[in-house]
Protein backbone atom coordinates (compact mmCIF):
# COMPACT_ATOMS: atom_id res chain seq x y z
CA UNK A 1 250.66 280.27 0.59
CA UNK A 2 247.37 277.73 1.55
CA UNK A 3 245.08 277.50 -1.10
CA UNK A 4 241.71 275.81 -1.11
CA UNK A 5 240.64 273.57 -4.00
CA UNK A 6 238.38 270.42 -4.94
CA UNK A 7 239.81 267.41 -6.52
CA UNK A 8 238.83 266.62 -9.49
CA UNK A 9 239.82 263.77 -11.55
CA UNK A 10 241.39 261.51 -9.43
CA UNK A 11 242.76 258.31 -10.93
CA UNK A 12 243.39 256.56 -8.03
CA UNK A 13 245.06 253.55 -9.94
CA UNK A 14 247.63 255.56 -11.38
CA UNK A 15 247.84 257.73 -8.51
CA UNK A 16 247.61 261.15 -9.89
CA UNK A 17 244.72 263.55 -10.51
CA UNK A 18 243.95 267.76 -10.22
CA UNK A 19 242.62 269.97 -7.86
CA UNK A 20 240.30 272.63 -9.39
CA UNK A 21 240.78 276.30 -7.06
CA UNK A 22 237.76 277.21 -5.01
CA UNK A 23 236.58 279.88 -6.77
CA UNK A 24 237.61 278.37 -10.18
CA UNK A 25 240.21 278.43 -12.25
CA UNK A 26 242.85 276.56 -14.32
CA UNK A 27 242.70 272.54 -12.52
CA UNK A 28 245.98 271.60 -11.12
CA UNK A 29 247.43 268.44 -11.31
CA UNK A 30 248.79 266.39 -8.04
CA UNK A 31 250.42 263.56 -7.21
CA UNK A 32 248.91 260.98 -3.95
CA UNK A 33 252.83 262.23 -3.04
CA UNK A 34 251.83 265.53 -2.40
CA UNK A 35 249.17 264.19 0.53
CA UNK A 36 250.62 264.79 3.87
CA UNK A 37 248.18 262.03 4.63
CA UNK A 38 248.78 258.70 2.93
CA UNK A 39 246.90 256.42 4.94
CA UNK A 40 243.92 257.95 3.08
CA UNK A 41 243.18 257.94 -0.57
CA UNK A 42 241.82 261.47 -2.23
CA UNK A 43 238.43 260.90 -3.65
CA UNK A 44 236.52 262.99 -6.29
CA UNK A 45 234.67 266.64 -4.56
CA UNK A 46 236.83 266.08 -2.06
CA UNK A 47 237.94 269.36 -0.28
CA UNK A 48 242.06 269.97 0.22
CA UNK A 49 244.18 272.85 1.21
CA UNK A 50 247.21 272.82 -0.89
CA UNK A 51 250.61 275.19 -2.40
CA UNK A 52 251.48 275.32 -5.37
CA UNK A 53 255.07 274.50 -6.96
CA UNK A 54 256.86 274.17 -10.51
CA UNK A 55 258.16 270.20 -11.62
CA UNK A 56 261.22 270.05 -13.34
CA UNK A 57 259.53 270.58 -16.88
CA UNK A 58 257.89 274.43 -15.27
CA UNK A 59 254.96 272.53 -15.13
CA UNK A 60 252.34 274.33 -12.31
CA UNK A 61 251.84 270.86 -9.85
CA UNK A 62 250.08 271.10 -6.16
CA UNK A 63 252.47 270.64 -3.16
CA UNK A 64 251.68 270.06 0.79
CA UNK A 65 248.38 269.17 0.20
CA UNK A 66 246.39 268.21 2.96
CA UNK A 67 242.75 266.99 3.36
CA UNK A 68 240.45 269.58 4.91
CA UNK A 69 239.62 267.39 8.17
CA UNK A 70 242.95 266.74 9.19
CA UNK A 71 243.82 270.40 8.83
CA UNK A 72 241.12 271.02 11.55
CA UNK A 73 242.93 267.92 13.72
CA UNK A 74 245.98 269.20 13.52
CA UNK A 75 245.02 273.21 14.90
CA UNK A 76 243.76 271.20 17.78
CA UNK A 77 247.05 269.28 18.23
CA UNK A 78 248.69 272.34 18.35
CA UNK A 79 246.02 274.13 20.29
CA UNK A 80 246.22 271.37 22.87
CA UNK A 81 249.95 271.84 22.96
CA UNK A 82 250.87 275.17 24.34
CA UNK A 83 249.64 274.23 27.41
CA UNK A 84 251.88 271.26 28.33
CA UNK A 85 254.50 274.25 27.53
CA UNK A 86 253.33 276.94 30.06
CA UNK A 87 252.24 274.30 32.71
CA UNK A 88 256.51 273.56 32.36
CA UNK A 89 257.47 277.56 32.27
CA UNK A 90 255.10 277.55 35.55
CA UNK A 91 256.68 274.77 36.79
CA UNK A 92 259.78 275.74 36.26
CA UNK A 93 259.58 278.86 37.58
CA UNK A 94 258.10 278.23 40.80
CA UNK A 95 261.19 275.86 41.18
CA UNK A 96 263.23 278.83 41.01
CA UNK A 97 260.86 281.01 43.31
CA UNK A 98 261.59 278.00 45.82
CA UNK A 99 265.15 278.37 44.83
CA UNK A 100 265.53 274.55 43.62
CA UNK A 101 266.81 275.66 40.11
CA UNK A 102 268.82 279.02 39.14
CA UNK A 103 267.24 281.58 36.97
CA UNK A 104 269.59 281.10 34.03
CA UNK A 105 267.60 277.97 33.68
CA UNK A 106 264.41 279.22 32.35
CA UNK A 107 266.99 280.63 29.62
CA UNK A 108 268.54 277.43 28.89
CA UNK A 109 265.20 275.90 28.13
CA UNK A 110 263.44 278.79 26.05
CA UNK A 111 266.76 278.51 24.04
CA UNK A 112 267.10 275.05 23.77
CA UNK A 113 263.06 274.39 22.63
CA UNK A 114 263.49 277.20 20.18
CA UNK A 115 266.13 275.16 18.59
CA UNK A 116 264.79 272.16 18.57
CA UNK A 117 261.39 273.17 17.40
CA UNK A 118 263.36 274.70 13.65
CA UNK A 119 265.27 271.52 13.87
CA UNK A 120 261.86 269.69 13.82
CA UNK A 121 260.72 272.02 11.57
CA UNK A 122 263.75 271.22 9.07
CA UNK A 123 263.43 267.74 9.42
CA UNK A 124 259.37 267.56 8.48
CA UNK A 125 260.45 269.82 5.60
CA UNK A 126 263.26 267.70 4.82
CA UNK A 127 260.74 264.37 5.03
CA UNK A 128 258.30 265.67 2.34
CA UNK A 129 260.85 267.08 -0.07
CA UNK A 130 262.64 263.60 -0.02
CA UNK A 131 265.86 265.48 1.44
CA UNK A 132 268.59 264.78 3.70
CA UNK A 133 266.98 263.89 7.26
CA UNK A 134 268.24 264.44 10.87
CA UNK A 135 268.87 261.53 12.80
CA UNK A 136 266.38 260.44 15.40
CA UNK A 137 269.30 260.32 18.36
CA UNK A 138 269.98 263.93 16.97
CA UNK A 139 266.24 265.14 17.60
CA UNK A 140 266.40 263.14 21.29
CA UNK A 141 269.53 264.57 22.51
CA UNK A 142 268.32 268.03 21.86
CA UNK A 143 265.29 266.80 23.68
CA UNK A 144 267.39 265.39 26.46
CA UNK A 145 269.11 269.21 26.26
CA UNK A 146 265.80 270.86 27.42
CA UNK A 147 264.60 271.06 24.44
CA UNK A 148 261.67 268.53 24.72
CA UNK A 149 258.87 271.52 24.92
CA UNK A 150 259.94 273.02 21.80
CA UNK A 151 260.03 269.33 20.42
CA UNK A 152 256.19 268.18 21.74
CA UNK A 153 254.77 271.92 20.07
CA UNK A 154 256.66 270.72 16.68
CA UNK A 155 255.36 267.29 16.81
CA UNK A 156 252.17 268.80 16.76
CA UNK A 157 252.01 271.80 14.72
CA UNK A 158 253.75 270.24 11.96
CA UNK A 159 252.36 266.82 12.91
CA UNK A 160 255.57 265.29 13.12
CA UNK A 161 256.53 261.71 14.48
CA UNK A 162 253.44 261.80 16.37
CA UNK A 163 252.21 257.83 14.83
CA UNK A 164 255.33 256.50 14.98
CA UNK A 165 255.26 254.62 18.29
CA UNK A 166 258.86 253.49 19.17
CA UNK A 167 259.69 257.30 18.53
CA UNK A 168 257.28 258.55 20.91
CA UNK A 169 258.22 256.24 23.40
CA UNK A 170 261.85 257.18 23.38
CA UNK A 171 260.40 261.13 23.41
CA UNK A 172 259.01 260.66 26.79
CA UNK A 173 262.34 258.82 27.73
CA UNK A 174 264.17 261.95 27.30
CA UNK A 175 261.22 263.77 28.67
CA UNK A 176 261.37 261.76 32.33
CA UNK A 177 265.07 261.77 31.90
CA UNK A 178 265.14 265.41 32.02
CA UNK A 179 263.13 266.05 34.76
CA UNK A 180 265.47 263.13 36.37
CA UNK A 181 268.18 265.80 35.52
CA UNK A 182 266.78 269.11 36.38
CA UNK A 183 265.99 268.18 39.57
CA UNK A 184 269.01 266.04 41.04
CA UNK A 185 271.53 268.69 38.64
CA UNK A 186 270.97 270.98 41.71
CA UNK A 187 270.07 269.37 45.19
């Protein structure tokens, strides 16, 4: 669960410091890995959301934390998102009122863009937990699949490969390349 706290402390030379819960309350300590952000340093009063976990000693530490402005950025990514998805459903389906594209299509992609959004999903997890990660060809094939509308919501409700630039560019690859494919699969 998203809490809201102040930081507090920060020793930005050793890269550590605690968040004190809005409200008040025991401070919590946090590591600059916990930022979602790291282009940007945490500064003293500044305002985060953050969840809380246990370290390896039991220790109460802060988790996902995530500057209050780029919270706001983010809901707008996403926000801005959903409508590159139903301007493709709409597309899409007036190419099957036209009868360009069979029905079962619409199916194929709603399936396909559910997976591949939880596969994005897993991998951003993955990414801040220092886990096991899923290939980049993996995430573009599904994209190539049909999956690409479930893959541009992820990339921006979990803010995911969105500033790395040779990714994007091979994301709207797969994106033209699909289109490529829908529409010569059934001339």
């Amino acid at each position: 669960m998203k809490r809201l706290g102040k930081i507090t402390r920060w020793k930005d030379d050793q890269g550590f410091g605690f968040i004190t819960p809005k409200g008040g309350g025991k401070e919590i300590f946090v590591h600059i890995k916990a930022f979602s952000n790291r282009r940007r340093r945490p500064v003293d009063n500044e305002i985060v959301t953050y969840e809380t976990g246990v370290d390896k000693l039991g220790r109460t530490r802060a988790e996902r934390v995530e500057f209050i402005g780029d919270t706001r950025a983010r809901a707008k990514e996403w926000n801005a998102s959903l409508p590159v998805f139903i301007l493709f459903v709409a597309f899409l389906i007036i190419l099957i009122v036209m009868g360009y594209v069979p029905f079962f299509m619409l199916g194929v992609y709603l399936v396909a863009s559910l997976i591949t959004f939880l596969v994005y999903v897993h991998d951003k997890n993955a990414a801040q937990n220092n886990q096991w990660r899923t290939p980049e060809i993996s995430l573009h094939i599904l994209g190539l699949a049909g999956g690409w509308p479930g893959a541009f919501i992820a990339q921006r409700a979990r803010h995911h490969k969105v500033k790395k630039q040779s990714f994007q560019i091979a994301f709207w690859v797969t994106v033209v390349l699909n289109f490529v494919l829908l529409l010569n699969l059934f001339k």
